[in-house]
N, C-alpha and C. Protein backbone atom coordinates (compact mmCIF):
# COMPACT_ATOMS: atom_id res chain seq x y z
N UNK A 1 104.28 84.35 66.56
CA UNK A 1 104.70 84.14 65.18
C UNK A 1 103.58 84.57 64.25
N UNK A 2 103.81 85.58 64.07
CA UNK A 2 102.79 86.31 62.49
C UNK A 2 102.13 85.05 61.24
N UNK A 3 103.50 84.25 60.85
CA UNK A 3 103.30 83.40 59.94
C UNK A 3 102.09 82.74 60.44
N UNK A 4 101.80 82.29 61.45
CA UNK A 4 100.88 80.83 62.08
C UNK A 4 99.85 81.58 62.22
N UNK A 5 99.39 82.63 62.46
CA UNK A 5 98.00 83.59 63.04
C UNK A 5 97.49 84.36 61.55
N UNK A 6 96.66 83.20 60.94
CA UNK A 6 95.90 83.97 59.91
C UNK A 6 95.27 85.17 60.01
N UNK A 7 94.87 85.15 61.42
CA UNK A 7 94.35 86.52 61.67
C UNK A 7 95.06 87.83 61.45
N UNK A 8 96.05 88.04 62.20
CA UNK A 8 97.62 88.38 61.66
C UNK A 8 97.54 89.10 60.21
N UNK A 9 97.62 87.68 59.60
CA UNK A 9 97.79 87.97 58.44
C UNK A 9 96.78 88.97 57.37
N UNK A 10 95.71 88.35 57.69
CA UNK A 10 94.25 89.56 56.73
C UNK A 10 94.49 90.74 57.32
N UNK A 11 94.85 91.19 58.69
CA UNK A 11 94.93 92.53 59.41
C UNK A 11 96.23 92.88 58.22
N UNK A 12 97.24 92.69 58.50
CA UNK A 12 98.53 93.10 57.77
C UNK A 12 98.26 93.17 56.43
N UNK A 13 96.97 92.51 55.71
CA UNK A 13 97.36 93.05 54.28
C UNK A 13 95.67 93.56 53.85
N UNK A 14 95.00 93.74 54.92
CA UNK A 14 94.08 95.29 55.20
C UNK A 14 94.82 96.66 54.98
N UNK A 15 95.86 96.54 56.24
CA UNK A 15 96.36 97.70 56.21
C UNK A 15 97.55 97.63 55.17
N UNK A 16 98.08 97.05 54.40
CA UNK A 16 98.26 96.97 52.94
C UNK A 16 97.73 97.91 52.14
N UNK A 17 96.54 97.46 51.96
CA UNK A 17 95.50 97.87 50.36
C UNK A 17 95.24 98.55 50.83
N UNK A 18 94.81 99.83 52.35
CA UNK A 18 94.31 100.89 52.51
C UNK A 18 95.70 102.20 52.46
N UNK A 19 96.47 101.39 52.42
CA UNK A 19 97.98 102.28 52.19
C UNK A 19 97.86 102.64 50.35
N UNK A 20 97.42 102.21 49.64
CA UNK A 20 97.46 102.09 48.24
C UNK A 20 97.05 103.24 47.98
N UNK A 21 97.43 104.21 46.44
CA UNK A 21 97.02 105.40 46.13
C UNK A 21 96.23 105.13 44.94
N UNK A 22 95.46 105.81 44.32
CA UNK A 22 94.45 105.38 43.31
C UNK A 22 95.37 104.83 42.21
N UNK A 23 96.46 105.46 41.58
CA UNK A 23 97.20 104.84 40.26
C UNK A 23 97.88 103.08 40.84
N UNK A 24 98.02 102.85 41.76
CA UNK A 24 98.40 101.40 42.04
C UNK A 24 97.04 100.52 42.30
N UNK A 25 95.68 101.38 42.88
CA UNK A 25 94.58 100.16 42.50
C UNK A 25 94.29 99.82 41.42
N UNK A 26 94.49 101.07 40.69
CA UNK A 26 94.36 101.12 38.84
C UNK A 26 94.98 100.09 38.40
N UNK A 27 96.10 99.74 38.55
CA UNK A 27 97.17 98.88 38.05
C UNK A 27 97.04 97.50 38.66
N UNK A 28 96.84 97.48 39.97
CA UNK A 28 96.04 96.21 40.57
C UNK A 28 94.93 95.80 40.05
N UNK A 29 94.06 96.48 39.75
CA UNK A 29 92.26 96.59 38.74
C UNK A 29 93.00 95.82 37.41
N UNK A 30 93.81 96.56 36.73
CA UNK A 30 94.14 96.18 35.12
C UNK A 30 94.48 94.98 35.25
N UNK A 31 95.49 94.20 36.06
CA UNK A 31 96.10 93.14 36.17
C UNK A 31 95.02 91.64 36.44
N UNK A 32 94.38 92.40 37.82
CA UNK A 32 93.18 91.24 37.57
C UNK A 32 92.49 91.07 36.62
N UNK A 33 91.78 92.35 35.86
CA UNK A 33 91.12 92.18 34.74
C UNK A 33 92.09 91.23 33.65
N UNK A 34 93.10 91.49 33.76
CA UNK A 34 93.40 90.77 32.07
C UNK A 34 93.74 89.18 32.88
N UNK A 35 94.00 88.68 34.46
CA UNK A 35 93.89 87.65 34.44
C UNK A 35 92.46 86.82 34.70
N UNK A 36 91.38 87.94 35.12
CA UNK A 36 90.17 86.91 34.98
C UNK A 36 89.83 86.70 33.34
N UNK A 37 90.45 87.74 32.51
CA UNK A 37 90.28 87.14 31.20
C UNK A 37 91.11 85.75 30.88
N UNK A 38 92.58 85.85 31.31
CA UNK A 38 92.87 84.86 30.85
C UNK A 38 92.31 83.47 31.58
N UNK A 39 92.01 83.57 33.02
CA UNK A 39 91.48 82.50 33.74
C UNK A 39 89.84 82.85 34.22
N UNK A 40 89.07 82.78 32.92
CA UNK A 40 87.09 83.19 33.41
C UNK A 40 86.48 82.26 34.66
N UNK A 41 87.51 81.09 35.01
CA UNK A 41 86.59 80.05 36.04
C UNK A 41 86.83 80.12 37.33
N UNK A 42 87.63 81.16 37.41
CA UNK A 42 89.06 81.36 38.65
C UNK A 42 88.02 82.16 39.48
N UNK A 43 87.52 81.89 40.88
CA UNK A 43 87.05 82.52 41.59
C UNK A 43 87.78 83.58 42.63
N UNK A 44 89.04 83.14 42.47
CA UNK A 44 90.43 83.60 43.15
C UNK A 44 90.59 84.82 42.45
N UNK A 45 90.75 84.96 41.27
CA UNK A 45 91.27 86.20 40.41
C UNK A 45 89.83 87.27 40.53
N UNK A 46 88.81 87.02 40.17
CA UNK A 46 87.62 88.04 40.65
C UNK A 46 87.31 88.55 42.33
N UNK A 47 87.50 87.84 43.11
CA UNK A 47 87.35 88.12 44.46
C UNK A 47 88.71 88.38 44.98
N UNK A 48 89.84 88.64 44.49
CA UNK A 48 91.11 89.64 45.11
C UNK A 48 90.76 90.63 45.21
N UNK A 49 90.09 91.26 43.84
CA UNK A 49 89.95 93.05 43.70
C UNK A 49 89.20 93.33 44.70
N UNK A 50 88.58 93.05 45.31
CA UNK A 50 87.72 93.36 46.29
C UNK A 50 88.33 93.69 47.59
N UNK A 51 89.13 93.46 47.46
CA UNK A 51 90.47 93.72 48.98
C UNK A 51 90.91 94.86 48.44
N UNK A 52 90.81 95.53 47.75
CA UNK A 52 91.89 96.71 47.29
C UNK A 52 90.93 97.65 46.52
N UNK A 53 89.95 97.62 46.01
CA UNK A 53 89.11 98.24 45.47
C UNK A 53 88.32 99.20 46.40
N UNK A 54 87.94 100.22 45.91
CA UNK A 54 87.04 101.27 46.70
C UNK A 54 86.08 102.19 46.28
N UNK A 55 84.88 102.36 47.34
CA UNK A 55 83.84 103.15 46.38
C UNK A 55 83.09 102.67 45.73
N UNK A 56 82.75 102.87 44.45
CA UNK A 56 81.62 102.38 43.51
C UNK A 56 82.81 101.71 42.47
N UNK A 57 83.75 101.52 42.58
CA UNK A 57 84.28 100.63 41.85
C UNK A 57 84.49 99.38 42.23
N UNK A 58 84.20 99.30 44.11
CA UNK A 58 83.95 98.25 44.80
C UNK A 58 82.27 97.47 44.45
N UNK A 59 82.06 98.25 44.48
CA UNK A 59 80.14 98.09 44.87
C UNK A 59 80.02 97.43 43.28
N UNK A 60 80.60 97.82 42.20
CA UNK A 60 80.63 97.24 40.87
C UNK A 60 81.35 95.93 40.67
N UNK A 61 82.37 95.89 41.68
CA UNK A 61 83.09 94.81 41.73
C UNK A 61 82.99 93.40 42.60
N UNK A 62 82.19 94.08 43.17
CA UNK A 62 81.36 92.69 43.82
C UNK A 62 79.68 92.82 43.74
N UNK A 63 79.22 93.16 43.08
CA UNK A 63 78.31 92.65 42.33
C UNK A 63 78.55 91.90 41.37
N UNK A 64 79.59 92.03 40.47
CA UNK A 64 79.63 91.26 39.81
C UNK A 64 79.93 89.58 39.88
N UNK A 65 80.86 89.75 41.32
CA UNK A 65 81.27 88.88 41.84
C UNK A 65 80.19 87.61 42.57
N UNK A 66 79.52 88.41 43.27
CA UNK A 66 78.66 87.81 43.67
C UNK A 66 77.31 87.46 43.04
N UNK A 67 76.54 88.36 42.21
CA UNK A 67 75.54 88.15 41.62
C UNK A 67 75.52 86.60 40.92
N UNK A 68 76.56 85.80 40.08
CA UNK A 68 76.24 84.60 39.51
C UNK A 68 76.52 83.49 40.04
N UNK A 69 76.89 83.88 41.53
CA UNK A 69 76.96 82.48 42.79
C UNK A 69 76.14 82.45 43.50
N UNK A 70 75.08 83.45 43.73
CA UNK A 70 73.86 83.86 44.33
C UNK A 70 73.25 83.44 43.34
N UNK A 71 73.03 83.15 41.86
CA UNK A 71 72.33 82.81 40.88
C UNK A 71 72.32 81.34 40.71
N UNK A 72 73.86 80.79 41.13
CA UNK A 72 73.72 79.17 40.96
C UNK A 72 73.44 78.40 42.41
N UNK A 73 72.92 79.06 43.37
CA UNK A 73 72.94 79.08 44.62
C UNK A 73 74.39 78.46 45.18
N UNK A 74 75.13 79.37 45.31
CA UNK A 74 76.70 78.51 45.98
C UNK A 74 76.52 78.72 47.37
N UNK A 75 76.22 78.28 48.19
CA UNK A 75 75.86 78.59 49.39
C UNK A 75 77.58 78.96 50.25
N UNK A 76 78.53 78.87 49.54
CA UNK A 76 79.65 79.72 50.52
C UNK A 76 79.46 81.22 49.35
N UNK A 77 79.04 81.56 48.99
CA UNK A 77 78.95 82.86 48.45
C UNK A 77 79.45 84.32 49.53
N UNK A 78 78.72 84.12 50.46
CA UNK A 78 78.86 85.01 51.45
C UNK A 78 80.05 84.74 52.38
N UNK A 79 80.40 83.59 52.66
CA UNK A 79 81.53 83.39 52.92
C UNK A 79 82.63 83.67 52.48
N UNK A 80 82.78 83.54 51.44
CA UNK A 80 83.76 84.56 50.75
C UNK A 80 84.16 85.48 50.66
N UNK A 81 83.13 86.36 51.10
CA UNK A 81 83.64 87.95 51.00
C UNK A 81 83.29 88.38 52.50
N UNK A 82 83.04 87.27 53.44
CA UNK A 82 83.07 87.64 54.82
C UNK A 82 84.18 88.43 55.69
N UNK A 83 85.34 88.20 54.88
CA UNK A 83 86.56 89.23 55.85
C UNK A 83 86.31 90.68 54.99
N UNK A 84 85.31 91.01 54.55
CA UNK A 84 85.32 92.17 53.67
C UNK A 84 84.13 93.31 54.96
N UNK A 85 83.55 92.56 55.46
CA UNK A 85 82.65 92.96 56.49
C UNK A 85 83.62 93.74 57.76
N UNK A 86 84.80 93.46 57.71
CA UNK A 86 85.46 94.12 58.96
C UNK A 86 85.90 95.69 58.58
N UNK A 87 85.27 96.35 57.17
CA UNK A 87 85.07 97.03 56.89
C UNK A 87 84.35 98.06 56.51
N UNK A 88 83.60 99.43 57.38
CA UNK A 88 82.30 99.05 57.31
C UNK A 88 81.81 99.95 56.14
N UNK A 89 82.58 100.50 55.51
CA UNK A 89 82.45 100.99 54.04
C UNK A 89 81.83 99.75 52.96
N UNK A 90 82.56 99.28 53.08
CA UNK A 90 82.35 97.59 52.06
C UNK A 90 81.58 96.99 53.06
N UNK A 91 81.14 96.88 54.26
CA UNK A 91 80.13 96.29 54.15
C UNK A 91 78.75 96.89 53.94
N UNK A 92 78.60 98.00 54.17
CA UNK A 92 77.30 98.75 53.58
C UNK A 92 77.07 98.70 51.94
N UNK A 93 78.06 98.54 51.65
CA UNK A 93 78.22 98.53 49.66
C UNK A 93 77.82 97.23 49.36
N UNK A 94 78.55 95.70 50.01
CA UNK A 94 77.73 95.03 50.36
C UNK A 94 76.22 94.66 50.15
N UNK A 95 75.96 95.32 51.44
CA UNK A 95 74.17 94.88 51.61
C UNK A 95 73.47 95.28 50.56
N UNK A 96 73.63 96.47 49.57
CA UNK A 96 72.61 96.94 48.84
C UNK A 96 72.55 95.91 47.65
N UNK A 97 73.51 95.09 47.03
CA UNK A 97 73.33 94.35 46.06
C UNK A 97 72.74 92.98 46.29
N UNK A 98 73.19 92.65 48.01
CA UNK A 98 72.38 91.42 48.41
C UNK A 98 70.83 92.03 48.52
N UNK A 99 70.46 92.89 48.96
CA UNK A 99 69.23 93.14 49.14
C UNK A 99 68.76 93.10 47.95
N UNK A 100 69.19 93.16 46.53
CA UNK A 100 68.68 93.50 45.45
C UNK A 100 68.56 91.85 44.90
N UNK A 101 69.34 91.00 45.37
CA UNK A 101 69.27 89.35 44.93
C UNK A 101 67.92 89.34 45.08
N UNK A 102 67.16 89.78 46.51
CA UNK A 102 65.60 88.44 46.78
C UNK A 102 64.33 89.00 46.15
């Protein structure tokens, strides 16, 4: 049963967001943006784009993400964007902004 195997599930909507063509991340990008405007405290609405984002629009997008939980020390910080590591594009994009925290 798919439903019960979270694992399952992040695989199936990996291969989701890598099916996506640039004008639907665009439109995925716009949508989060105007809801982390409407919701600024929502850690949920900033760390979606990051599943669907690519390139240096990734590497911009989680820096941003991460830089002010690494600042208030949130110690699940990295946890958060840990299923992002099974990617090894994003995770090299990743390391360079943590390396730039210490």
């Amino acid at each position: 049963d798919l439903a019960a195997d979270p694992t399952a599930d992040a695989l199936a909507a990996r291969r989701t967001f890598a099916a996506l063509d640039d004008a639907a991340r665009a439109r995925f990008a716009v949508l989060y943006d105007e809801l982390a405007a409407a919701f600024p405290r929502s850690r949920t609405v900033r760390r979606m784009p990051l599943d669907f984002a690519v390139g240096d629009a990734f590497a911009a997008r989680a820096d941003a993400f991460l830089r002010p939980l690494v600042r208030k020390g949130t110690v699940s910080a990295f946890k958060l964007v840990q299923p992002l590591y099974a990617d090894a594009a994003k995770a090299a994009a990743l390391g360079a902004p943590a390396k730039s925290y210490v």
